[in-house]
C-alpha atoms as a PDB file:
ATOM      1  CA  UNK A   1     -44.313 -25.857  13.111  1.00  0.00           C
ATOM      2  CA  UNK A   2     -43.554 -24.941   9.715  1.00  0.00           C
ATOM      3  CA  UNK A   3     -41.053 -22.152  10.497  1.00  0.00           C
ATOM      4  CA  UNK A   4     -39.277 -24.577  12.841  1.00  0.00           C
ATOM      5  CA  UNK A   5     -38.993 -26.647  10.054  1.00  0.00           C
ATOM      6  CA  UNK A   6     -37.739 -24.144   7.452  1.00  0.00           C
ATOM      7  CA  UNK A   7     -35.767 -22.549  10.212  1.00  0.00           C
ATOM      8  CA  UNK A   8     -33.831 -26.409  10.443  1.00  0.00           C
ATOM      9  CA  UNK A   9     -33.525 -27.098   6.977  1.00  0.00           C
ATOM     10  CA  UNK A  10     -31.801 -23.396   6.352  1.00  0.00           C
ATOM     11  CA  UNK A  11     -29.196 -24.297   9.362  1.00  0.00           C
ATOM     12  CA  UNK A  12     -28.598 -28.214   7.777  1.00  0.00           C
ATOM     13  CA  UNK A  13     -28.157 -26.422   4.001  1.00  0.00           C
ATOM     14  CA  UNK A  14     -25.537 -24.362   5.705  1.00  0.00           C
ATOM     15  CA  UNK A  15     -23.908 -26.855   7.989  1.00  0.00           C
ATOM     16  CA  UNK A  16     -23.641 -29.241   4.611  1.00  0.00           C
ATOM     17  CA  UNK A  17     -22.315 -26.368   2.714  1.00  0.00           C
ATOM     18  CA  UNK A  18     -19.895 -25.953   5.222  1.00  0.00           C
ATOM     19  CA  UNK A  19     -18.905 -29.598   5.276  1.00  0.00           C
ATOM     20  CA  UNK A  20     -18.758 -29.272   1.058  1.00  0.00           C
ATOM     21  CA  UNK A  21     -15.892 -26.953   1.578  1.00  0.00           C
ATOM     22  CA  UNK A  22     -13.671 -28.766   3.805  1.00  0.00           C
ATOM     23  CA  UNK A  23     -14.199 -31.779   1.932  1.00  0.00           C
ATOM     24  CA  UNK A  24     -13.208 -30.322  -1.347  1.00  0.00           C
ATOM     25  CA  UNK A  25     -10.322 -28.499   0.625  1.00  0.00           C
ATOM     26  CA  UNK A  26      -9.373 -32.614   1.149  1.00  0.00           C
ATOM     27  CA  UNK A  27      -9.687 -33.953  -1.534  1.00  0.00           C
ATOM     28  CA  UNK A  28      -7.593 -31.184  -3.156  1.00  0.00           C
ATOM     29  CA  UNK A  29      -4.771 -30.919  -0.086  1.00  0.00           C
ATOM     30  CA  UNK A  30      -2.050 -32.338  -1.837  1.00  0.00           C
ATOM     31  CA  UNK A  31      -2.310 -29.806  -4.503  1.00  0.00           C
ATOM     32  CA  UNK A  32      -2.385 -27.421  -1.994  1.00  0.00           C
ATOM     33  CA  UNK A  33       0.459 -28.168   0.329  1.00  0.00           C
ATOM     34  CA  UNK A  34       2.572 -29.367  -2.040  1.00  0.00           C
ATOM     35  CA  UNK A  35       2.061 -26.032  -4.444  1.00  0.00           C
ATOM     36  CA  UNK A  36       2.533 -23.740  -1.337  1.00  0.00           C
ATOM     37  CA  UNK A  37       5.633 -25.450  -0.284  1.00  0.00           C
ATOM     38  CA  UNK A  38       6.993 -25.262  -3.339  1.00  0.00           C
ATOM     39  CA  UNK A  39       6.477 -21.937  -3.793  1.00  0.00           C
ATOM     40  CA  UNK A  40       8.171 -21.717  -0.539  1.00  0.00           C
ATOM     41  CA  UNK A  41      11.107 -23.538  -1.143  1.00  0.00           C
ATOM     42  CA  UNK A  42      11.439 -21.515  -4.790  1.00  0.00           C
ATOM     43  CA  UNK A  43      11.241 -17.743  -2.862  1.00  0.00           C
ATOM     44  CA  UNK A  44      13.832 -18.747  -0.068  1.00  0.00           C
ATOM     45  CA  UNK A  45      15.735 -20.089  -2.729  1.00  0.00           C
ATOM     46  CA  UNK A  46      15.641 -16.427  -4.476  1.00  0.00           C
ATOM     47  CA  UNK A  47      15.501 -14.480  -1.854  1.00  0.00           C
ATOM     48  CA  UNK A  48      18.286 -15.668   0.568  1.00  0.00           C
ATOM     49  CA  UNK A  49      20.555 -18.143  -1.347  1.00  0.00           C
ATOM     50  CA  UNK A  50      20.664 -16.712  -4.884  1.00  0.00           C
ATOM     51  CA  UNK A  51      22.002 -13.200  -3.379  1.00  0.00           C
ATOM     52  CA  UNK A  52      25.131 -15.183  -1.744  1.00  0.00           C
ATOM     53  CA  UNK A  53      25.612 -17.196  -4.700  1.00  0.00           C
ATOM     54  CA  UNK A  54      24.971 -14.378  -7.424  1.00  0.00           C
ATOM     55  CA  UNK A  55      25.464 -11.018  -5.179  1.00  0.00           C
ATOM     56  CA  UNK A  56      25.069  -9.182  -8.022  1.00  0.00           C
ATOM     57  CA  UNK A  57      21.888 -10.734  -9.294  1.00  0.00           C
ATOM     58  CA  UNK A  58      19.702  -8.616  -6.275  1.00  0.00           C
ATOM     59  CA  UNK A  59      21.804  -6.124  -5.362  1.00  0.00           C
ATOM     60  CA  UNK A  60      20.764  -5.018  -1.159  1.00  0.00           C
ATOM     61  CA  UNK A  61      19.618  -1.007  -0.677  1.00  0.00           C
ATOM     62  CA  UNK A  62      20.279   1.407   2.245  1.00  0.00           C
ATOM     63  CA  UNK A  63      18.615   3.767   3.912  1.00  0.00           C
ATOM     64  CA  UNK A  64      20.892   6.437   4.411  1.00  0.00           C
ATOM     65  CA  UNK A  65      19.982   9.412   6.435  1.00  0.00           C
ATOM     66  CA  UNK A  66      22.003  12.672   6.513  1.00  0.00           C
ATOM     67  CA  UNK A  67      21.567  15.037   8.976  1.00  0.00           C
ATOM     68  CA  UNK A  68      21.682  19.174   7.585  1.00  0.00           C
ATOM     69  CA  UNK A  69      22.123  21.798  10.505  1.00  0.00           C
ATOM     70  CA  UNK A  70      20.972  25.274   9.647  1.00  0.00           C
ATOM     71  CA  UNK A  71      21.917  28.479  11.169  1.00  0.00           C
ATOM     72  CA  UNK A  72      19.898  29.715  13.769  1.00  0.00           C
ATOM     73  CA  UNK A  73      19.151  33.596  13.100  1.00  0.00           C
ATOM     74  CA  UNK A  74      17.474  35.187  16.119  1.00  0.00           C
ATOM     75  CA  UNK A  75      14.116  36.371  16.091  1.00  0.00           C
ATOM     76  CA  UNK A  76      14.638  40.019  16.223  1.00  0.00           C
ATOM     77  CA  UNK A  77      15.915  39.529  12.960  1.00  0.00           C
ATOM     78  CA  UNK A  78      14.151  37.062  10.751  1.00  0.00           C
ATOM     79  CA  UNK A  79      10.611  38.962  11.818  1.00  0.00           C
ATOM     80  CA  UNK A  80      12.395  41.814  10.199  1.00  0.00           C
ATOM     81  CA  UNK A  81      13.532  39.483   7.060  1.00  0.00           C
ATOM     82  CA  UNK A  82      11.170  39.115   3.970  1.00  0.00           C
ATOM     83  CA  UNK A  83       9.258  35.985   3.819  1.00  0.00           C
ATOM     84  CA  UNK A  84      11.264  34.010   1.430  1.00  0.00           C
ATOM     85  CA  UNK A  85      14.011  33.410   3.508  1.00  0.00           C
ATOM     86  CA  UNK A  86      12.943  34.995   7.067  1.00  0.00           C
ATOM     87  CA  UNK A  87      12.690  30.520   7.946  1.00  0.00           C
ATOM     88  CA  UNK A  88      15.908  29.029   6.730  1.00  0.00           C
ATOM     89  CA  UNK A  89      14.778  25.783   7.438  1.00  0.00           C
ATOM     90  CA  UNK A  90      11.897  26.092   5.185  1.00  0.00           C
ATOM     91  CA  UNK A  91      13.906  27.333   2.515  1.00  0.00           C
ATOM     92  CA  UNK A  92      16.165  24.448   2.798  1.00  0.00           C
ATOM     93  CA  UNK A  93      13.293  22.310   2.608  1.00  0.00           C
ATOM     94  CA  UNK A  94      12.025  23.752  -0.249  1.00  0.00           C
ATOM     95  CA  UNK A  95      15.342  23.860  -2.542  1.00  0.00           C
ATOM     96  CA  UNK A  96      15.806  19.976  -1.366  1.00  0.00           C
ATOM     97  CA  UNK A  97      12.529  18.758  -2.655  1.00  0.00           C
ATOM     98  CA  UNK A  98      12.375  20.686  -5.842  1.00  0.00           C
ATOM     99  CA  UNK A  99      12.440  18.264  -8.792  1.00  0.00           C
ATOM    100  CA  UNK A 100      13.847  21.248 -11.166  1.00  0.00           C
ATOM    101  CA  UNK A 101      16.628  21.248  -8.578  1.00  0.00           C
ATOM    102  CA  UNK A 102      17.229  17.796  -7.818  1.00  0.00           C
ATOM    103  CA  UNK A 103      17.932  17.312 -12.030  1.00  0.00           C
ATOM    104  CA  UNK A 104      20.200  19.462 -11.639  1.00  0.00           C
ATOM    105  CA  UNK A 105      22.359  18.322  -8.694  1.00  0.00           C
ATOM    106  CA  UNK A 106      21.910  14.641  -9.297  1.00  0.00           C
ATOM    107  CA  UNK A 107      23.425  15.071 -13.338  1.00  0.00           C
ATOM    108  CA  UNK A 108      26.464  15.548 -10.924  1.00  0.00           C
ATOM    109  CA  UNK A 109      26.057  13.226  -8.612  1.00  0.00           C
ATOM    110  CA  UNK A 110      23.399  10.252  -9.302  1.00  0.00           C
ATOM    111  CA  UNK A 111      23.535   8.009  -5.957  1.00  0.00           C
ATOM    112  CA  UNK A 112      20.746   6.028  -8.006  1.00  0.00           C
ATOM    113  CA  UNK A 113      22.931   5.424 -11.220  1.00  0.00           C
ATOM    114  CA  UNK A 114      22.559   2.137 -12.618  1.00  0.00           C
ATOM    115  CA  UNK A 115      24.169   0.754 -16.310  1.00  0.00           C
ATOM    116  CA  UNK A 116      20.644   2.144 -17.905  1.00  0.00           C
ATOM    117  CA  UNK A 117      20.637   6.091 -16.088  1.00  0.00           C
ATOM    118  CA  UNK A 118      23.327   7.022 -18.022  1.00  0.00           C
ATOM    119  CA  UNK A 119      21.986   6.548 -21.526  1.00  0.00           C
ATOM    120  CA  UNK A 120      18.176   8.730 -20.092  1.00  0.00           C
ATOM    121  CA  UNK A 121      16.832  11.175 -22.244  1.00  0.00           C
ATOM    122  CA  UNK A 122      16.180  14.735 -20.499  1.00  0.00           C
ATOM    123  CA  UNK A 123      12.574  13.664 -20.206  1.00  0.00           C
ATOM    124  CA  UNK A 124      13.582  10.480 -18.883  1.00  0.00           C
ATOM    125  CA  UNK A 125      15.753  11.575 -16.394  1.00  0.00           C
ATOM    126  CA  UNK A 126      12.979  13.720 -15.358  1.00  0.00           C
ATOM    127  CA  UNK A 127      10.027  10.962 -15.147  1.00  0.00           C
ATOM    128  CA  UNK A 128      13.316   8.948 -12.932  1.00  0.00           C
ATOM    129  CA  UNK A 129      13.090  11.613 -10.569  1.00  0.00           C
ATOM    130  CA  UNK A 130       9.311  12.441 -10.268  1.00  0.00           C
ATOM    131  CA  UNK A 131       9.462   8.336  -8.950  1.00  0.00           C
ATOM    132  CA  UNK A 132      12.177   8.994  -7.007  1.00  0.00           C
ATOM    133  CA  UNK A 133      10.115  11.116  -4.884  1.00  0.00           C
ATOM    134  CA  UNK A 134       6.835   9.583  -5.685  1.00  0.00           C
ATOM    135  CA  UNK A 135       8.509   6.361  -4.321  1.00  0.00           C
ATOM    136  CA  UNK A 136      10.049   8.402  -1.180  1.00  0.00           C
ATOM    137  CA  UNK A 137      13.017   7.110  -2.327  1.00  0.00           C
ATOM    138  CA  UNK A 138      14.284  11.090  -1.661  1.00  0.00           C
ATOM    139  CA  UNK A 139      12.692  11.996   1.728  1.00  0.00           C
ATOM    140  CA  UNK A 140      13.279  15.846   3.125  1.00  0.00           C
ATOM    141  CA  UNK A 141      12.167  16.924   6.305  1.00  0.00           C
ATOM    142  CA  UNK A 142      12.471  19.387   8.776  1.00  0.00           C
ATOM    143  CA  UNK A 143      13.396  18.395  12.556  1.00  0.00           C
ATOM    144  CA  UNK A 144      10.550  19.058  15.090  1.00  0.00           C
ATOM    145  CA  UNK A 145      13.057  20.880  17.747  1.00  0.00           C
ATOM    146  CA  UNK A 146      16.494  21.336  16.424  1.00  0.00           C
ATOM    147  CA  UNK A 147      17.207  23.747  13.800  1.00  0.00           C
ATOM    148  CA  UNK A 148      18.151  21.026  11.126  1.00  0.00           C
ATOM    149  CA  UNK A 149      17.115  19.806   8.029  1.00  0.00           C
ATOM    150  CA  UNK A 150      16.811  15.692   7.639  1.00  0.00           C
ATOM    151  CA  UNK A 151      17.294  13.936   4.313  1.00  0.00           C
ATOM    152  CA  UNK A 152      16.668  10.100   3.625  1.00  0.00           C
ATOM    153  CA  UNK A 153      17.856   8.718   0.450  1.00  0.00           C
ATOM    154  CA  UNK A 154      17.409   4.836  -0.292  1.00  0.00           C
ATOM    155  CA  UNK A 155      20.080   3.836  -2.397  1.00  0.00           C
ATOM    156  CA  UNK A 156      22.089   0.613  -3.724  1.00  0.00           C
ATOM    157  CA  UNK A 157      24.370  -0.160  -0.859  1.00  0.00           C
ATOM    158  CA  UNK A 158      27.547   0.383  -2.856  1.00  0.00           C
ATOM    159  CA  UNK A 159      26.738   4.015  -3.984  1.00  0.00           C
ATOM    160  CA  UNK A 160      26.989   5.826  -0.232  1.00  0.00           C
ATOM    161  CA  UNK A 161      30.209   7.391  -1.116  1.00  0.00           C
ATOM    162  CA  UNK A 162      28.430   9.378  -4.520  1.00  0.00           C
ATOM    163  CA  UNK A 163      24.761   9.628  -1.930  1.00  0.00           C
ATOM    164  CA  UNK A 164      27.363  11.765   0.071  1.00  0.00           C
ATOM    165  CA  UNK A 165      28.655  13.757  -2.300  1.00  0.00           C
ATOM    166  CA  UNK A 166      25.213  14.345  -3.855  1.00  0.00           C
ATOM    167  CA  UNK A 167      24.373  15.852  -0.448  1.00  0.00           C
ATOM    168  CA  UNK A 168      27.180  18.123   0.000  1.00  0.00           C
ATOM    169  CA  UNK A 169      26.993  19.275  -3.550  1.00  0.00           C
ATOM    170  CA  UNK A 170      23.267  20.170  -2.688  1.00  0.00           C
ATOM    171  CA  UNK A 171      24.746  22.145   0.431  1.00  0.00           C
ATOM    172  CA  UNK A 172      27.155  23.683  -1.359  1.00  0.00           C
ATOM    173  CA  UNK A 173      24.719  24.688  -4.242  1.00  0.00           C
ATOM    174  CA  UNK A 174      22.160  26.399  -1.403  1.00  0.00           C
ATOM    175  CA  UNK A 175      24.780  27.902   0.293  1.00  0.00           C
ATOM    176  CA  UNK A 176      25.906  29.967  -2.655  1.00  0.00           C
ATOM    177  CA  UNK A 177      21.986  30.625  -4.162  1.00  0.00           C
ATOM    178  CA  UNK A 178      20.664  32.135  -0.615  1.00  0.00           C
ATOM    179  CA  UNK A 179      23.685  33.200   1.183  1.00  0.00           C
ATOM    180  CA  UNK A 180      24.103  36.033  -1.087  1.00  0.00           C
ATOM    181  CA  UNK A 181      19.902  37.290  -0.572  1.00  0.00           C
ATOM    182  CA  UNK A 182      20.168  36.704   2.836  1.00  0.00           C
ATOM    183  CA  UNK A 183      23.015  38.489   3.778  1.00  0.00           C
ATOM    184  CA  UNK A 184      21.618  41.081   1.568  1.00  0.00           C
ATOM    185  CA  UNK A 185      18.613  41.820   3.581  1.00  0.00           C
ATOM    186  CA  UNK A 186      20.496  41.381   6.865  1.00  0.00           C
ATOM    187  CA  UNK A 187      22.580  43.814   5.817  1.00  0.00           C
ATOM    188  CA  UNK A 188      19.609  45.729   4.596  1.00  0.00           C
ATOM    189  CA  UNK A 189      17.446  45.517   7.931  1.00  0.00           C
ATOM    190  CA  UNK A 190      20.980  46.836   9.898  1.00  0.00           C
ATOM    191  CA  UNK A 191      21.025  49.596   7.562  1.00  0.00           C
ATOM    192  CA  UNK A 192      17.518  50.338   8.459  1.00  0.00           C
ATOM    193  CA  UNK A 193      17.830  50.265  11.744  1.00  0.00           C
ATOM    194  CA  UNK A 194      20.545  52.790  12.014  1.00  0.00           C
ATOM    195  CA  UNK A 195      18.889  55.590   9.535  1.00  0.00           C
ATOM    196  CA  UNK A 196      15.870  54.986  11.565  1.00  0.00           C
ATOM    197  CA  UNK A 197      17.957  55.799  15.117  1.00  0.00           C
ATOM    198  CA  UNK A 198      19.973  58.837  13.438  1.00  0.00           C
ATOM    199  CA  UNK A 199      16.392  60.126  12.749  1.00  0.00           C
ATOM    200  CA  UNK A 200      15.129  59.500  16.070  1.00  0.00           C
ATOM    201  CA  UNK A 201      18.502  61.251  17.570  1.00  0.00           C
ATOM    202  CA  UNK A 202      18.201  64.493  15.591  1.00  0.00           C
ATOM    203  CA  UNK A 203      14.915  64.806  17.305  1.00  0.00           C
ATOM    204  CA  UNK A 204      16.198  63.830  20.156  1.00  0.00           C
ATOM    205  CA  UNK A 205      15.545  65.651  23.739  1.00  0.00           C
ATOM    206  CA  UNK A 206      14.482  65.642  27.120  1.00  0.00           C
ATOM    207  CA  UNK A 207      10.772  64.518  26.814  1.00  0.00           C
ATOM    208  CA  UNK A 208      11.609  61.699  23.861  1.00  0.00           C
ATOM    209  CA  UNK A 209      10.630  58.627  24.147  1.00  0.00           C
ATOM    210  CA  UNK A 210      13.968  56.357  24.310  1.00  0.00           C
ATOM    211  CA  UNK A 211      12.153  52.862  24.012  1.00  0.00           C
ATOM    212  CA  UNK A 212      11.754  53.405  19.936  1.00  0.00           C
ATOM    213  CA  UNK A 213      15.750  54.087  20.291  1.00  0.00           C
ATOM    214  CA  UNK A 214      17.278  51.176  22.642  1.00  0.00           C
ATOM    215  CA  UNK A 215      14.393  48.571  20.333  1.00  0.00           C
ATOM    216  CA  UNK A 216      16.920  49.622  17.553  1.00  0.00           C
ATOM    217  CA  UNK A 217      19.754  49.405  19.145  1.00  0.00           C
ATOM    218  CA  UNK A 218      18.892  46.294  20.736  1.00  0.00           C
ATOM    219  CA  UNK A 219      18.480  44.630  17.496  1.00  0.00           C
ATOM    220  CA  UNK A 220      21.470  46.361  16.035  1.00  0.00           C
ATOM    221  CA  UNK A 221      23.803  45.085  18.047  1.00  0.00           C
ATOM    222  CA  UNK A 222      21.928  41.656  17.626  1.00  0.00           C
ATOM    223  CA  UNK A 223      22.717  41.347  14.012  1.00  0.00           C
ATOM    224  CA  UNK A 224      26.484  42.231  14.875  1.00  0.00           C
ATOM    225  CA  UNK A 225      26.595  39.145  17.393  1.00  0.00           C
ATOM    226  CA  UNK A 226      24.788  37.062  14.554  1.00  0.00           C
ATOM    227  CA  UNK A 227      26.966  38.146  12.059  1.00  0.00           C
ATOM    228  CA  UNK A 228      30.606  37.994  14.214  1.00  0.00           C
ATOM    229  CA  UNK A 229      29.577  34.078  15.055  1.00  0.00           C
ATOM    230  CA  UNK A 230      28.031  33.413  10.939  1.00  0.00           C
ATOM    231  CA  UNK A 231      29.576  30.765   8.992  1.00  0.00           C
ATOM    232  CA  UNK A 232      27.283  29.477   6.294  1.00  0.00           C
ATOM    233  CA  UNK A 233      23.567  29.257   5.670  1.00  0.00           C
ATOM    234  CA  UNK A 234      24.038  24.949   6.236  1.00  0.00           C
ATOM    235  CA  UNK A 235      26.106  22.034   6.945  1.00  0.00           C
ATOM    236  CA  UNK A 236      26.416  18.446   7.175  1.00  0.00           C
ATOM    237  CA  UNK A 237      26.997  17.921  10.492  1.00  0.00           C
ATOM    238  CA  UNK A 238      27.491  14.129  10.849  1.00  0.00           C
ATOM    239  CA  UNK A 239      28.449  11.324   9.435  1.00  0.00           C
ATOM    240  CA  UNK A 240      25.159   9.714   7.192  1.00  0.00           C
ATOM    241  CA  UNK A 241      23.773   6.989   9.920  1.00  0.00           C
ATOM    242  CA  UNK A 242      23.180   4.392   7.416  1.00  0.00           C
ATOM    243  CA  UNK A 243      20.681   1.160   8.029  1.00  0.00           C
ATOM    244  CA  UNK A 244      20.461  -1.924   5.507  1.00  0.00           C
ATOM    245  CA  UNK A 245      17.475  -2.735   4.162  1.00  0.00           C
ATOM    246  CA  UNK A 246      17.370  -6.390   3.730  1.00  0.00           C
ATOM    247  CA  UNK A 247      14.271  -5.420   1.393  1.00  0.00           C
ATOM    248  CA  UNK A 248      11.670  -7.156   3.568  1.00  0.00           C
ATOM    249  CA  UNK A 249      12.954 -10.908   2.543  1.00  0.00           C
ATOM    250  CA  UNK A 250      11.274 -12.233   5.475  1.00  0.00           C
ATOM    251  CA  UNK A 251       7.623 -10.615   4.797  1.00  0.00           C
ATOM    252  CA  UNK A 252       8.301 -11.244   1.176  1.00  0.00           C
ATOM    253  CA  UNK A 253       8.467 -14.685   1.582  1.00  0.00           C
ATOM    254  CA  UNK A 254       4.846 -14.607   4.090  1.00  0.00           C
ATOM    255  CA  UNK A 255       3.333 -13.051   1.632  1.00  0.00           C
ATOM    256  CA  UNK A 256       4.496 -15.077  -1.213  1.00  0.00           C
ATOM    257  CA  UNK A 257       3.253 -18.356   0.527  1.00  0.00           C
ATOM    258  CA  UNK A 258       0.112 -17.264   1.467  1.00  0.00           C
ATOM    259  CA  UNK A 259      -0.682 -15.462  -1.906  1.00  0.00           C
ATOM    260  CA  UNK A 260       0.104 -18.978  -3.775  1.00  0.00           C
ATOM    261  CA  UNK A 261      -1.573 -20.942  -0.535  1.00  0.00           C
ATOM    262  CA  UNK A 262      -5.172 -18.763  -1.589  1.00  0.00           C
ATOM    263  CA  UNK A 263      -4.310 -19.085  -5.636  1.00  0.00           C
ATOM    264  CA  UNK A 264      -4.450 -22.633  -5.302  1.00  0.00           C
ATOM    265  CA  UNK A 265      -7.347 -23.016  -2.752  1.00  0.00           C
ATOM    266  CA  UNK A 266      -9.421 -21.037  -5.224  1.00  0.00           C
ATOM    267  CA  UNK A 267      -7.955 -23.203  -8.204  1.00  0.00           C
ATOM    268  CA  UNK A 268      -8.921 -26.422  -6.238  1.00  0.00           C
ATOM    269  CA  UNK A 269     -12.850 -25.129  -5.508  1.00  0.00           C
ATOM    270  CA  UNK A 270     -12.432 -24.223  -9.428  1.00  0.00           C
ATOM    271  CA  UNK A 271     -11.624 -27.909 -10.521  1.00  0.00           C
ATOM    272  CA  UNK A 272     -14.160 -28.401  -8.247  1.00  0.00           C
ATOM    273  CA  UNK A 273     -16.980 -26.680  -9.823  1.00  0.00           C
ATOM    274  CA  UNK A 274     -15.522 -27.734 -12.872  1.00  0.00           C
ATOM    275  CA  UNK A 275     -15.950 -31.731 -11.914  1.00  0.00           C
ATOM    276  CA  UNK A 276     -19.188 -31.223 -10.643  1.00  0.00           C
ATOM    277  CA  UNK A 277     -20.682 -29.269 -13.895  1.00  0.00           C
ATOM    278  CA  UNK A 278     -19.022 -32.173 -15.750  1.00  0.00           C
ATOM    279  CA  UNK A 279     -20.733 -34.548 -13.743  1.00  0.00           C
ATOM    280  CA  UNK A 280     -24.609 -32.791 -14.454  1.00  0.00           C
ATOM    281  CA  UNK A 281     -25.635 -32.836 -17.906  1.00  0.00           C
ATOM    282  CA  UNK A 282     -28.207 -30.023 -16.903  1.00  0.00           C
ATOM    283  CA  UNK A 283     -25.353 -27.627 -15.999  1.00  0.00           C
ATOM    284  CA  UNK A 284     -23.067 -28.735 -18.829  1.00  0.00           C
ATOM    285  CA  UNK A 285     -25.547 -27.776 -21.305  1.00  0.00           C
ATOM    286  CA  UNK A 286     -26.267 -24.628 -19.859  1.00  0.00           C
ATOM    287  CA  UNK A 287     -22.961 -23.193 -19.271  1.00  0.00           C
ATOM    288  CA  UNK A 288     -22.588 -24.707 -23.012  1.00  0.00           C
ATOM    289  CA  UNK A 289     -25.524 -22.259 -23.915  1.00  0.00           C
ATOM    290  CA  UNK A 290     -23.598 -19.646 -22.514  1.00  0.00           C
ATOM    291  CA  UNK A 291     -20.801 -20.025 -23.785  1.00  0.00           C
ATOM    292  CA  UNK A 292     -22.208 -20.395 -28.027  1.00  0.00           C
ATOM    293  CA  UNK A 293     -24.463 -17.205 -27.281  1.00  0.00           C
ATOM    294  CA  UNK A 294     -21.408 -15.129 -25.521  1.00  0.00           C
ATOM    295  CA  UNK A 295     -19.598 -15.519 -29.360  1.00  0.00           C
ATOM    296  CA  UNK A 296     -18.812 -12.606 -31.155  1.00  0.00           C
ATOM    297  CA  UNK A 297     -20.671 -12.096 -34.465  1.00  0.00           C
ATOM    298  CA  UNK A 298     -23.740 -14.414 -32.966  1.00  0.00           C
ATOM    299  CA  UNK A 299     -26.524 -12.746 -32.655  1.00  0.00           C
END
């Protein structure tokens, strides 16, 4: 009988705490509809009216991605190429995300420029670019089928014009660092090639083996095809397709209500505790207690 008893008292102790929190949530719900609207009222206020009145008080970003095609070298040939630049894709990739790099290029063209960039020390400007990427603000990535290399920049609205030319100059820059190498060692694995048939064709005769000698020729006359249709190492293909980022005003707004909707609940079960401590001399003294022997210098 007893454990029914204790069992009953446990469930009314929670039901009444229960009922002790919705009652201080009503006694306190003008405090905490009336905070939460306003704080409401203020974000839409900032959010979607102050950019039409002030436009450039919160100036709107883009996502602008530019799409990079690379040239497709056969596979006869790139398993023949050293390692470094036997994927051109790769090496794209890794040029395009090198911070060293991207100093460089962007002292020329800074799609991210703002009235304070311009005045950055070295280390600075450095540090603004490690956040760049750390912030994916700079996104590189290779496409899963197409021999192409994809780059995302997020960027003030108004600088897509210098984003573009910071892209191209990036191109350009590639194009002129690799194109040399790898034409080099194209030229170089041709070369091979040949010695390696005149060889085979001064041994040459009626019981030789002619698969060694068409294998080089095959890939030969591969590299001449390649090299008859070869432009450039990489392009922009495309115009940038370009999306604007209203920077999340909507969710913004959510999660500013509900983060000052929970601020103020907990401030209302604090005046709360604060009332009822006020109210019971027992508790008043001790939290006074704690408070004298919590003093620095008291021992």
């Amino acid at each position: 009988m007893s454990e029914i008893e204790n069992t009953t008292s446990v469930a009314e102790d929670d039901e009444i705490s229960l009922i002790d929190l919705f009652s201080v949530l009503i006694r306190y719900r003008m405090m905490v509809i009336i905070g939460s609207a306003i704080v409401f009222v203020l974000t839409a206020l900032y959010l979607f009216i102050m950019p039409l009145v002030f436009p450039k008080t919160m100036k709107r970003e883009s996502t602008v991605k530019y799409s990079i095609s690379v040239t497709t070298v056969p596979g006869a040939i790139s398993r023949e190429l050293p390692g470094r630049i036997s994927n051109l894709k790769s090496v794209l990739n890794a040029e395009f995300t090198d911070p060293v790099f991207l100093v460089k290029e962007m002292k020329k063209n800074n799609p991210y420029a703002s009235e304070n960039s311009k005045e950055l020390t070295d280390f600075e400007f450095n540090k603004f670019i490690q956040d760049l990427q750390k912030d994916k603000k700079i996104r590189v990535y290779s496409a899963a089928v197409r021999d192409e290399v994809n780059v995302e920049l997020t960027i003030p609205e108004d600088n897509l014009e210098i984003a573009t030319k910071f892209i191209d100059s990036m191109i350009s820059s590639v194009n002129e660092t690799v194109e040399p190498v790898f034409l080099k060692e194209v030229s170089n694995v041709k070369k091979t090639k040949m010695e390696t048939y005149d060889e085979i064709q001064k041994s040459f005769s009626e019981n030789s083996n002619l698969t060694d000698a068409q294998s080089l020729m095959l890939t030969v006359r591969q590299i001449d095809e390649f090299m008859n249709s070869y432009d450039c190492i990489s392009e922009r293909t495309v115009e940038p397709f370009v999306i604007l980022e209203p920077l999340g005003r909507v969710k913004k707004l959510i999660i500013a209500t509900f983060a000052a909707f929970f601020i103020l609940v907990f401030v209302a079960f604090l005046k709360n505790a604060i009332y009822n401590i006020k109210q019971d001399p027992e508790a008043s003294g001790k939290i006074k207690a704690a408070w004298d022997s919590g003093k620095l210098g008291r021992k």
